[in-house]
C-alpha atoms as a PDB file:
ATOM      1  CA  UNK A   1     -90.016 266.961 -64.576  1.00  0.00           C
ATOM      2  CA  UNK A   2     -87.924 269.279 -62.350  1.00  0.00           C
ATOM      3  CA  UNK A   3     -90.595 272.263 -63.128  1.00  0.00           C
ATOM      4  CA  UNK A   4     -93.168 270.056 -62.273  1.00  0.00           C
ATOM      5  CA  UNK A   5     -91.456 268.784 -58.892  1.00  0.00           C
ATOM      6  CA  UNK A   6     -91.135 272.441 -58.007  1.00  0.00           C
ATOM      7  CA  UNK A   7     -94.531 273.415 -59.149  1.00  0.00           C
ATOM      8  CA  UNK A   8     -95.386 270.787 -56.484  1.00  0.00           C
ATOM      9  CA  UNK A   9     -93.420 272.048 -53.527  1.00  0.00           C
ATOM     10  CA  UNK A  10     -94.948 275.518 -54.713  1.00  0.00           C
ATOM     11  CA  UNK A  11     -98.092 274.622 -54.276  1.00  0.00           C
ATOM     12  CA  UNK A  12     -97.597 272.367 -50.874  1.00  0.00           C
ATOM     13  CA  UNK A  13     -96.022 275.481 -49.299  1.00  0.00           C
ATOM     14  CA  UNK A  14     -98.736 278.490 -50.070  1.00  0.00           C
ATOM     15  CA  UNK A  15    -101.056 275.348 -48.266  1.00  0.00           C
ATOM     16  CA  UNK A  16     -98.820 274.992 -45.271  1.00  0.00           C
ATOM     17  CA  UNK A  17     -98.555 279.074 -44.984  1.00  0.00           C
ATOM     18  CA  UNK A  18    -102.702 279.009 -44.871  1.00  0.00           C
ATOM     19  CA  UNK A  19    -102.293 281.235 -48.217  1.00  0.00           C
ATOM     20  CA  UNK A  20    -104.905 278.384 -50.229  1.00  0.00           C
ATOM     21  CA  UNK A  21    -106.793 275.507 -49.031  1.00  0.00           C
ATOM     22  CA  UNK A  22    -106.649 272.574 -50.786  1.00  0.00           C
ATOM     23  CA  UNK A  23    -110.013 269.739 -50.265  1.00  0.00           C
ATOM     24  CA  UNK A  24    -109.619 266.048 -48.932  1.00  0.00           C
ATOM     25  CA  UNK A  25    -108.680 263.677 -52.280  1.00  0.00           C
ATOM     26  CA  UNK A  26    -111.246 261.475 -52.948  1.00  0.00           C
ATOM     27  CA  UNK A  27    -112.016 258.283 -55.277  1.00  0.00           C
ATOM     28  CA  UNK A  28    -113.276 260.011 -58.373  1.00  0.00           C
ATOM     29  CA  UNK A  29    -111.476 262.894 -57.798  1.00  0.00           C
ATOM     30  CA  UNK A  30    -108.113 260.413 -57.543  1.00  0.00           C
ATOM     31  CA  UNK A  31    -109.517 258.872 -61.208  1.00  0.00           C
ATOM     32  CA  UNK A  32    -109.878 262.478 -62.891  1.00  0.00           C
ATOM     33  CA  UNK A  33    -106.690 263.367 -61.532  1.00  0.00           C
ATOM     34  CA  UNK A  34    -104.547 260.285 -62.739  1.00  0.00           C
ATOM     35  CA  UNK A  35    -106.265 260.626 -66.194  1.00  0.00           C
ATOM     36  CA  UNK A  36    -105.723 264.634 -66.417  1.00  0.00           C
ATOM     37  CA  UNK A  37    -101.819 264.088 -65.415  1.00  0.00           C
ATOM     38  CA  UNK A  38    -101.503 261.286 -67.865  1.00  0.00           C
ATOM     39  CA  UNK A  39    -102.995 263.612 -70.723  1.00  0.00           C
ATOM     40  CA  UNK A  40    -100.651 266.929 -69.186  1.00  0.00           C
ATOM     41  CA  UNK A  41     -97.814 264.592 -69.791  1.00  0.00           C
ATOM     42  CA  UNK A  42     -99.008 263.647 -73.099  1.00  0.00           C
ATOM     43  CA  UNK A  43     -99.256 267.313 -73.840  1.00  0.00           C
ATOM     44  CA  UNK A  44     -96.116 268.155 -72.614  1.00  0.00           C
ATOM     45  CA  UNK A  45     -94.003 265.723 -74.501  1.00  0.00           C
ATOM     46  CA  UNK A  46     -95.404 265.998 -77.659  1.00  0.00           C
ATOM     47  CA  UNK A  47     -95.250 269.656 -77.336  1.00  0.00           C
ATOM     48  CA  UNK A  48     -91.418 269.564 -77.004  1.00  0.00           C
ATOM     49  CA  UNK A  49     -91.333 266.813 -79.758  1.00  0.00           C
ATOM     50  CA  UNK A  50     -93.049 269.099 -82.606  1.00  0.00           C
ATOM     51  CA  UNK A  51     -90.755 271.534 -81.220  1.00  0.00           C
ATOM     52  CA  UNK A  52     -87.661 269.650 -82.135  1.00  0.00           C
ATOM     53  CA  UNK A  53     -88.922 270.200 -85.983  1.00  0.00           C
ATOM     54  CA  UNK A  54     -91.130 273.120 -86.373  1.00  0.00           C
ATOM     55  CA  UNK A  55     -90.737 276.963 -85.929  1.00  0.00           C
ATOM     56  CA  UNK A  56     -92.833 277.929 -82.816  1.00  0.00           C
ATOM     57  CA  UNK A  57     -95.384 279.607 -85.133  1.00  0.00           C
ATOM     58  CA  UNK A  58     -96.404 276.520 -86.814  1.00  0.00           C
ATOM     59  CA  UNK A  59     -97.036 274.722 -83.425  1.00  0.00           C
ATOM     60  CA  UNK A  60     -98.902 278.199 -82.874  1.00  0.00           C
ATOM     61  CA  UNK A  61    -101.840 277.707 -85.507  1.00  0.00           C
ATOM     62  CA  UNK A  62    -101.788 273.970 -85.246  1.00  0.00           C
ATOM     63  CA  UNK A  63    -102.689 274.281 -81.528  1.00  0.00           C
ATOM     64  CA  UNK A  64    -105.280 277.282 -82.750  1.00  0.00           C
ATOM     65  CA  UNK A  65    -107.584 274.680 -84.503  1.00  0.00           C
ATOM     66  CA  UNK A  66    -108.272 273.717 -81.038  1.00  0.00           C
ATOM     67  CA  UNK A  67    -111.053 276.580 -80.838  1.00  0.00           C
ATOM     68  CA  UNK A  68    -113.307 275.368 -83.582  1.00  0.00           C
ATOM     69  CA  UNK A  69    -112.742 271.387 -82.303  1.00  0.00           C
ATOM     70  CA  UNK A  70    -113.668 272.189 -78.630  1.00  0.00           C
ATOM     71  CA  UNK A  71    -116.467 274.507 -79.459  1.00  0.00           C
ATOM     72  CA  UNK A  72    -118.023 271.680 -81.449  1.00  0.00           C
ATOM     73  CA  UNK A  73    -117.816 268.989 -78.895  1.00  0.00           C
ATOM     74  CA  UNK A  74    -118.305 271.341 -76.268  1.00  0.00           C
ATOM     75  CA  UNK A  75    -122.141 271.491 -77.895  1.00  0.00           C
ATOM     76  CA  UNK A  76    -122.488 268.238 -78.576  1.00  0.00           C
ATOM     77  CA  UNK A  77    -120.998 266.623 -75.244  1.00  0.00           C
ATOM     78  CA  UNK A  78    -122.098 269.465 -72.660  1.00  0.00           C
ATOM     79  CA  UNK A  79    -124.895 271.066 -74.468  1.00  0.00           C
ATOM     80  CA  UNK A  80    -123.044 274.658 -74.614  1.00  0.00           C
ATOM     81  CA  UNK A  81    -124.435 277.155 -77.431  1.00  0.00           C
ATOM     82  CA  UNK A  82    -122.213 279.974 -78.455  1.00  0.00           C
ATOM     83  CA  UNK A  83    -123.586 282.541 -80.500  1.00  0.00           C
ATOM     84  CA  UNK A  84    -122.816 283.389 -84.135  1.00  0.00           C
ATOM     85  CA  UNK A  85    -120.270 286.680 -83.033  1.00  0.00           C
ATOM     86  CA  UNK A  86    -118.617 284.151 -80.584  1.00  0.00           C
ATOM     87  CA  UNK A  87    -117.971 281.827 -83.447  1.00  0.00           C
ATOM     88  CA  UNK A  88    -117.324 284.534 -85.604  1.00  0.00           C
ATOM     89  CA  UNK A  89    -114.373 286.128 -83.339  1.00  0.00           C
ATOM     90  CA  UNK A  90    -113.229 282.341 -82.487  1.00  0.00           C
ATOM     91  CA  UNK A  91    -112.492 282.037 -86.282  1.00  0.00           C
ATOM     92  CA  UNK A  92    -110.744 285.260 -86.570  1.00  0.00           C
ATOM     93  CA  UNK A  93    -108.459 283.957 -83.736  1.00  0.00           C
ATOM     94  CA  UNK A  94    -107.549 281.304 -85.675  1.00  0.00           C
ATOM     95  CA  UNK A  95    -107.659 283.115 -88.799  1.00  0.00           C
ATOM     96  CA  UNK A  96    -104.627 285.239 -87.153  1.00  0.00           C
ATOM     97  CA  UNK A  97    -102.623 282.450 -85.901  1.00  0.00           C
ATOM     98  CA  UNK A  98    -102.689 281.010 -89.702  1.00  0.00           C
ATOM     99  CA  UNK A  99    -101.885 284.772 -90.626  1.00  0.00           C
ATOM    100  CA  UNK A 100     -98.310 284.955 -88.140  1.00  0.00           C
ATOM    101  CA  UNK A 101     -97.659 281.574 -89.461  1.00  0.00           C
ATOM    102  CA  UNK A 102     -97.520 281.661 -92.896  1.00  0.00           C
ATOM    103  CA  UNK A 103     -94.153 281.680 -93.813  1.00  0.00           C
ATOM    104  CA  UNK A 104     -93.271 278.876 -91.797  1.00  0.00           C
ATOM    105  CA  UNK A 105     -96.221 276.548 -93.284  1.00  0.00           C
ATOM    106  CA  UNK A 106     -93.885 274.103 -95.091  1.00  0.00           C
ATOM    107  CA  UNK A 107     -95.424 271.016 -94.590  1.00  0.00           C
ATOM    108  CA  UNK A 108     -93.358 268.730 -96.893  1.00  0.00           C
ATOM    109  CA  UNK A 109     -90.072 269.704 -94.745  1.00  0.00           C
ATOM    110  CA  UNK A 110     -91.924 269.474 -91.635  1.00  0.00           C
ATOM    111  CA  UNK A 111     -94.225 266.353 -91.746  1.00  0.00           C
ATOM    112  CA  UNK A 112     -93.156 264.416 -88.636  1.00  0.00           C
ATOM    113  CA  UNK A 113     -93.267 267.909 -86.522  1.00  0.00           C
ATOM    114  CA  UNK A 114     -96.981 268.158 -87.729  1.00  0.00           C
ATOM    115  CA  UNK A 115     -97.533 264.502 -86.636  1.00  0.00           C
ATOM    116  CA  UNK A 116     -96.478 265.590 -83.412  1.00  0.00           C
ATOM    117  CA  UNK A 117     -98.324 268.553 -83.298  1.00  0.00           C
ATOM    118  CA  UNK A 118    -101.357 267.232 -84.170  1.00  0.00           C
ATOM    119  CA  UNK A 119    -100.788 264.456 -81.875  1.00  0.00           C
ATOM    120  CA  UNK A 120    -100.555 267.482 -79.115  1.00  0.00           C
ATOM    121  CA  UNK A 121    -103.726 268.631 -80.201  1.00  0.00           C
ATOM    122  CA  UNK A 122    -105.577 265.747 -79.899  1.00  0.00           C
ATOM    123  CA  UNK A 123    -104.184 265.210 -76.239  1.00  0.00           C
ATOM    124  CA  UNK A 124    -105.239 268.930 -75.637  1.00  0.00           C
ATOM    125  CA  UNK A 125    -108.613 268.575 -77.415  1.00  0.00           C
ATOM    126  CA  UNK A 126    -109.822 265.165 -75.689  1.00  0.00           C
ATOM    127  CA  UNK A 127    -109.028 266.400 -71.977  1.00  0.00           C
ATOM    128  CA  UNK A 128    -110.603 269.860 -72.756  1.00  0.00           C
ATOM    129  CA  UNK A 129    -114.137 269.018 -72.227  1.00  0.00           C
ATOM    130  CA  UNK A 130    -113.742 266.553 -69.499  1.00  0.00           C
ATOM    131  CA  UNK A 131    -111.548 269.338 -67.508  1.00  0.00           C
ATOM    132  CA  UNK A 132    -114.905 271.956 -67.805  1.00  0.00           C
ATOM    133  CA  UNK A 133    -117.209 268.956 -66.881  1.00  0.00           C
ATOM    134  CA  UNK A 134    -114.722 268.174 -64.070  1.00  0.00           C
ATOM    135  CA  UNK A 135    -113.820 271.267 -62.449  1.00  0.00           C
ATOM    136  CA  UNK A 136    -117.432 273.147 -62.699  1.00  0.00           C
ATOM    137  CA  UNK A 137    -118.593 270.204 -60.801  1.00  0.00           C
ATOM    138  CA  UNK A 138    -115.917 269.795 -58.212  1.00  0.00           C
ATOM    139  CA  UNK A 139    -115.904 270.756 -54.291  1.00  0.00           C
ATOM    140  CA  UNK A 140    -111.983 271.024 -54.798  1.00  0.00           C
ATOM    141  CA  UNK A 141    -109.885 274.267 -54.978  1.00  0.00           C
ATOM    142  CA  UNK A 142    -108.139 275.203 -58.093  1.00  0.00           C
ATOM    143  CA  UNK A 143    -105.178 274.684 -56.211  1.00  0.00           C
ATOM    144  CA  UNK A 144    -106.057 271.674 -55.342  1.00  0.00           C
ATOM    145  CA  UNK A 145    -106.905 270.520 -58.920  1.00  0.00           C
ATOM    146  CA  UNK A 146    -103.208 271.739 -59.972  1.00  0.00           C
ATOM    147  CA  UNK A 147    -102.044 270.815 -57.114  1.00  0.00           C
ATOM    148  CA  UNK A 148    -103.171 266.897 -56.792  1.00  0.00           C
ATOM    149  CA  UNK A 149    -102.778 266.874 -61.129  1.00  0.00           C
ATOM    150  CA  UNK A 150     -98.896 268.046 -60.917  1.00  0.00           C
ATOM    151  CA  UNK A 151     -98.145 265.400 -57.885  1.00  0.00           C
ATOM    152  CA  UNK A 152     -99.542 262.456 -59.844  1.00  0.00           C
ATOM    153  CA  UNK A 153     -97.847 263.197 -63.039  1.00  0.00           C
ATOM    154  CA  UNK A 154     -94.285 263.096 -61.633  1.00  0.00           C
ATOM    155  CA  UNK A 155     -93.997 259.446 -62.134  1.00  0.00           C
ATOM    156  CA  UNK A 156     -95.804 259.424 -64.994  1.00  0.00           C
ATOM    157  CA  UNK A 157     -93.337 261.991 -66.531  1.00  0.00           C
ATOM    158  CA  UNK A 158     -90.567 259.978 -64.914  1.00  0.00           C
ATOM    159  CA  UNK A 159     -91.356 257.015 -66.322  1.00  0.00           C
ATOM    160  CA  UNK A 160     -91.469 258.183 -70.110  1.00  0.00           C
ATOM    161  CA  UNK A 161     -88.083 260.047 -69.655  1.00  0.00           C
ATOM    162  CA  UNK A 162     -87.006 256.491 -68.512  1.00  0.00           C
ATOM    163  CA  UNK A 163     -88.996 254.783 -71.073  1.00  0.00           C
ATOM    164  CA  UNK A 164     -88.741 256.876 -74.219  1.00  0.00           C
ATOM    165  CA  UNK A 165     -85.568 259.341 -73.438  1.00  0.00           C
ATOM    166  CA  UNK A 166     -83.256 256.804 -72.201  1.00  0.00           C
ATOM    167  CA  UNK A 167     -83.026 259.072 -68.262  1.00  0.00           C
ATOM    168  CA  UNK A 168     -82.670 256.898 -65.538  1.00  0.00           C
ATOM    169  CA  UNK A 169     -83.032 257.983 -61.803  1.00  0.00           C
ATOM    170  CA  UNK A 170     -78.772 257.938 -61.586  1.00  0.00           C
ATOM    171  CA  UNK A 171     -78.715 260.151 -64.280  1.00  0.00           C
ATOM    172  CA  UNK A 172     -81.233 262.883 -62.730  1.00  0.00           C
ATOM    173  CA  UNK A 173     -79.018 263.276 -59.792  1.00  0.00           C
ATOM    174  CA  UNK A 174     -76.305 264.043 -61.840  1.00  0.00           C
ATOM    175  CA  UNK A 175     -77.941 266.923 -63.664  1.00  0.00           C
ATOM    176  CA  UNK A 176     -79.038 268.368 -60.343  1.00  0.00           C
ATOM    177  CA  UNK A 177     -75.627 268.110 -59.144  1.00  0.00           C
ATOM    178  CA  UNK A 178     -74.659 269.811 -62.782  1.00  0.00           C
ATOM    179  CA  UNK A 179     -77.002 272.646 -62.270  1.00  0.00           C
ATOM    180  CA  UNK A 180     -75.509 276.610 -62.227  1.00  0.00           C
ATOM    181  CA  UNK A 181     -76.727 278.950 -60.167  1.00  0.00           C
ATOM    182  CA  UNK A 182     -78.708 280.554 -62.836  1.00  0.00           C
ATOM    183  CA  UNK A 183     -79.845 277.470 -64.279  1.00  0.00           C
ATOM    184  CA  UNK A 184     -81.350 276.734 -61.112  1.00  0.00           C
ATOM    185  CA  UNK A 185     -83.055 279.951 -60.111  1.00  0.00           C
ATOM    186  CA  UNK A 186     -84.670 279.434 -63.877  1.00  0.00           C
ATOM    187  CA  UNK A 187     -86.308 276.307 -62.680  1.00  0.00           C
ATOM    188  CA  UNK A 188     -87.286 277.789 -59.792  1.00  0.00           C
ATOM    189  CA  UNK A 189     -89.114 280.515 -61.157  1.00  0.00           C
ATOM    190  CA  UNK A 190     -90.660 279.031 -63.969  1.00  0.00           C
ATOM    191  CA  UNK A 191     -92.002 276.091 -61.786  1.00  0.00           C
ATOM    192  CA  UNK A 192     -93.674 278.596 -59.235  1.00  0.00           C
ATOM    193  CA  UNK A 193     -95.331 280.397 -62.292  1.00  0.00           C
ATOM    194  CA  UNK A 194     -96.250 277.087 -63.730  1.00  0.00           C
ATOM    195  CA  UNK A 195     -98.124 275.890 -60.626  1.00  0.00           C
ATOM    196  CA  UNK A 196     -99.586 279.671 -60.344  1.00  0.00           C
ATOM    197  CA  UNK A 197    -100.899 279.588 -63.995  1.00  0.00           C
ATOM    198  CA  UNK A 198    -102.286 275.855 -63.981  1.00  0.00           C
ATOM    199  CA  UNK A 199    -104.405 277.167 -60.478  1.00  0.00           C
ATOM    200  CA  UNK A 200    -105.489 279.954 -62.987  1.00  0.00           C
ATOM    201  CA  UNK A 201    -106.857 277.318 -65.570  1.00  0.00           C
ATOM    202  CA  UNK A 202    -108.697 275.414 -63.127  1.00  0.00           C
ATOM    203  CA  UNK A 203    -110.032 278.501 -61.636  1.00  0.00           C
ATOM    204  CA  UNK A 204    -111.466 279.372 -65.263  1.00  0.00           C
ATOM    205  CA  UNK A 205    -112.915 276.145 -66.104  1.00  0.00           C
ATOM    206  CA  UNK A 206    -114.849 276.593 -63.112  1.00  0.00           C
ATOM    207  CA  UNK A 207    -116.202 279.909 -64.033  1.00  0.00           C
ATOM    208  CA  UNK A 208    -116.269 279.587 -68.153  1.00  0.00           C
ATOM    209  CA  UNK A 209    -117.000 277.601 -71.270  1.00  0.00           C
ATOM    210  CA  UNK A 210    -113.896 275.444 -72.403  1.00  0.00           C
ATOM    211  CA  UNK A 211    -114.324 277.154 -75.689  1.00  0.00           C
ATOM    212  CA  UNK A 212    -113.431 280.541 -73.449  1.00  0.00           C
ATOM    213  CA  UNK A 213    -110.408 278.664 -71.876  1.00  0.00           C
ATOM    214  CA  UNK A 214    -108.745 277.541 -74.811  1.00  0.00           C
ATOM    215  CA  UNK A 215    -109.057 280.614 -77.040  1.00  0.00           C
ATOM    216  CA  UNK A 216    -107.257 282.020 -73.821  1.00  0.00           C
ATOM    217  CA  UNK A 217    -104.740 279.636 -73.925  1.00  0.00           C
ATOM    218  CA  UNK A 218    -104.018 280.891 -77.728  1.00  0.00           C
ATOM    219  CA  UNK A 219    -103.591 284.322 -76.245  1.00  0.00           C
ATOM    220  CA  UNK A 220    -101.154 283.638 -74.165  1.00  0.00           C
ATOM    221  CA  UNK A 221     -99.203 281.894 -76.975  1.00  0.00           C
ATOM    222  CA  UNK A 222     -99.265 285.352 -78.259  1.00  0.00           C
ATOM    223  CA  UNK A 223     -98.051 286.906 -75.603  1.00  0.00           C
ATOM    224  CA  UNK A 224     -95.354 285.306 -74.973  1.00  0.00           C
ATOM    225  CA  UNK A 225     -94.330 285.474 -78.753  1.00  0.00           C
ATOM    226  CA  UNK A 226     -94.239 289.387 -77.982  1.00  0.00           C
ATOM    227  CA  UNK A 227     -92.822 289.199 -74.695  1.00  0.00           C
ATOM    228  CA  UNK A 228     -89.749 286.947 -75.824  1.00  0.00           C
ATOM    229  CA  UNK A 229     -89.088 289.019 -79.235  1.00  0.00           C
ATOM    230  CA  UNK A 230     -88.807 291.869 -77.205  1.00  0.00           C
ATOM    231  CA  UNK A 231     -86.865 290.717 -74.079  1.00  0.00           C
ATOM    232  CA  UNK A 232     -84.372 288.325 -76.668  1.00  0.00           C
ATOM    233  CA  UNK A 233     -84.715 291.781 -79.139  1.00  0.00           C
ATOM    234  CA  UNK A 234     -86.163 289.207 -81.951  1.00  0.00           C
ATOM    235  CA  UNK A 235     -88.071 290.957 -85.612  1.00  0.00           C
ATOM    236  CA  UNK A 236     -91.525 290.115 -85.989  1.00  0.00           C
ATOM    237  CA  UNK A 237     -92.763 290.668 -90.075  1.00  0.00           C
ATOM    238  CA  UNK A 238     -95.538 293.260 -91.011  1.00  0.00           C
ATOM    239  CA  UNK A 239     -97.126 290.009 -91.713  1.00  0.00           C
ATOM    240  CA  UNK A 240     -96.649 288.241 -88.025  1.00  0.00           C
ATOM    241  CA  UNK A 241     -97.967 291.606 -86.405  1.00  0.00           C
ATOM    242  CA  UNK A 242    -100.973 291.564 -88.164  1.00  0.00           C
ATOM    243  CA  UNK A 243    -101.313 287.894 -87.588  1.00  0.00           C
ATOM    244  CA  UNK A 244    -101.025 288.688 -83.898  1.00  0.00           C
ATOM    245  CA  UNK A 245    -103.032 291.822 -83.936  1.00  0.00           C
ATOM    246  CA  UNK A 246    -106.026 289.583 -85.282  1.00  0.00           C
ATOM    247  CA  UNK A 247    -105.753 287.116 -82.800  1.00  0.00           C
ATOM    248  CA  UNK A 248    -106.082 289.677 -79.777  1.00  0.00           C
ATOM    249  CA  UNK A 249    -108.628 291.627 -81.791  1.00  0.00           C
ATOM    250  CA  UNK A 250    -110.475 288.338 -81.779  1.00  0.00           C
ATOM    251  CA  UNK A 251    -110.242 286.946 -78.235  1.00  0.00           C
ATOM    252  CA  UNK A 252    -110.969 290.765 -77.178  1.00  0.00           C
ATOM    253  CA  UNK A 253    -114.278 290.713 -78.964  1.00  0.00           C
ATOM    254  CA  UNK A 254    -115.437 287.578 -77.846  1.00  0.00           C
ATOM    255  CA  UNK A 255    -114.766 288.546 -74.409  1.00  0.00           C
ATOM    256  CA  UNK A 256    -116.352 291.843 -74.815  1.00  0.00           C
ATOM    257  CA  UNK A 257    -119.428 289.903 -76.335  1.00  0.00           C
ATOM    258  CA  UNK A 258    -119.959 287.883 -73.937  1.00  0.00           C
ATOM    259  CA  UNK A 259    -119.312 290.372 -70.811  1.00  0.00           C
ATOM    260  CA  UNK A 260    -122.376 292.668 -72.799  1.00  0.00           C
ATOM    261  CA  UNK A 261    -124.435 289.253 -73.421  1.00  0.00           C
ATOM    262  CA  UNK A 262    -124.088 288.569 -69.750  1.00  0.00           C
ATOM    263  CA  UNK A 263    -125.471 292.450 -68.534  1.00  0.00           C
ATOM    264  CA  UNK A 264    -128.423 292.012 -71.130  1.00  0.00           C
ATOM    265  CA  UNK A 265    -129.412 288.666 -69.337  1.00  0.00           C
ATOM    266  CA  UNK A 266    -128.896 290.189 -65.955  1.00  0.00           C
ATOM    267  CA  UNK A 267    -131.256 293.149 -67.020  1.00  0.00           C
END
C-alpha cells in the first residue's frame, strides 16, 4: 500500500515537472482501470500469500506456466499466431524455471502455498489479454495507464488490509510514525521503481504480443534471483544456474526470432 501511494506521487510529480503527459480519464478507460487495479491487487496479495509457504523458486515456475496459458488464449481471444520457434523457446523458458526449481517442488509440504500460487496465476493470466487488447487500443500514455491503475487500487488495497489483515486506518499511522530512516528511503525507492517499471509494461503491451510481455516478466524473475544472490552473497546449485541459463537462453531466442522475422517482413 505505502509503495503503491508513493508510486502514485511518483508518477503525479514527473506530470507536474512536464517530464510525461498523462491523457484526460474517460468512461471506459475509468472501467478498465478499476478492473486492472482490482486484478493488480489480486496479484499482489496472493503473491505475498504463496510467499508465506513456498521457496521463491516454486512461485518462480508456477508463475512460468503463464507463457503457454497466455499464448493459447492470446490465439484464440485476439487472433495472435506465434510461430513454432516462438513456441519452441517459450517452452524452454519454462522448461528452465521447472529446472531452478526442482529441489524445492515438494508439493505435499507445500499445498496451500500452491493454492495460492495458482490462485496468482489465474489473476495474472485473466488480466493478461485484456491489458494487450486495452493498451494497443488506448489514446492514453503508459504513464497514464500506471498512473490512473496505481491511484484506483489504493482503496482497493486498503480495504483488503482492513478486511482480510485485520489493518485499520489508526494502525497505518502508527507504522508511518514507526518508520527508520532506512526503512523509509526503502519505500521510497522501491515505489519510484515500481511506478517506473509498471509505465514500462504498459509501454510494451502497446508495442508487443502479451505472450512477449509475460515471458519478459519471467525474465525479470530471473534477474532479480541473480541480482539478490549476489548483493545478499546467496549460493545458487549447478542445477539452479542451468535452470536460469535456460530461461535467458530461451527469452533471448525468441526475441532474436522475432527481431529477424520482423526484417524478413520488412524486406
Amino acid at each position: 500500500l505505502l509503495q503503491n501511494l508513493v508510486a502514485v506521487l511518483f508518477l503525479l510529480l514527473a506530470a507536474a515537472c512536464g517530464m510525461t503527459q498523462i491523457a484526460v480519464l474517460d468512461t471506459s478507460q475509468a472501467i478498465f482501470y478499476t478492473w486492472d487495479a482490482l486484478v493488480l491487487v489480486l496479484q499482489l496479495w496472493t503473491s505475498f500469500e504463496a510467499m508465506q509457504y513456498l521457496p521463491v523458486s516454486a512461485t518462480t515456475i508456477v508463475r512460468a506456466l503463464a507463457i503457454p496459458v497466455v499464448a493459447v488464449l492470446e490465439r484464440i481471444l485476439l487472433g495472435t499466431r506465434l510461430s513454432m520457434i516462438h513456441h519452441l523457446c517459450a517452452w524452454i523458458v519454462v522448461f528452465g524455471a521447472a529446472l531452478y526449481a526442482q529441489e524445492d517442488l515438494i508439493v505435499a509440504e507445500y499445498r496451500i502455498g500452491y493454492l495460492w500460487a495458482v490462485a496468482n496465476l489465474a489473476a495474472y493470466v485473466s488480466n493478461s489479454v485484456l491489458d494487450k487488447y486495452f493498451m494497443s487500443h488506448s489514446f492514453q500514455t503508459a504513464t497514464g495507464i500506471t498512473l490512473y491503475t496505481q491511484l484506483i487500487s489504493l482503496p482497493i488495497a486498503l480495504a483488503q488490509d482492513v478486511t482480510f489483515n485485520n489493518v485499520s486506518l489508526v494502525g497505518l499511522v502508527q507504522l508511518l510514525r514507526l518508520l527508520d530512516r532506512n526503512t523509509s528511503a526503502a519505500v521510497l525507492l522501491t515505489g519510484c521503481f515500481a511506478a517506473m517499471l509498471g509505465a514500462c509494461y504498459a509501454e510494451c503491451y502497446k508495442c508487443a504480443n502479451a505472450t512477449s510481455v509475460t515471458i519478459a516478466g519471467n525474465v525479470n524473475k530471473v534477474l532479480s534471483v541473480l541480482v539478490g544472490a549476489f548483493i545478499f552473497g546467496g549460493r545458487l546449485s549447478t542445477v539452479q544456474i542451468a535452470g536460469m541459463c535456460a530461461c535467458l537462453g530461451g527469452a533471448f531466442s525468441y526475441a532474436m526470432v522475432g527481431s529477424t522475422t520482423r526484417k524478413a517482413q520488412g524486406k
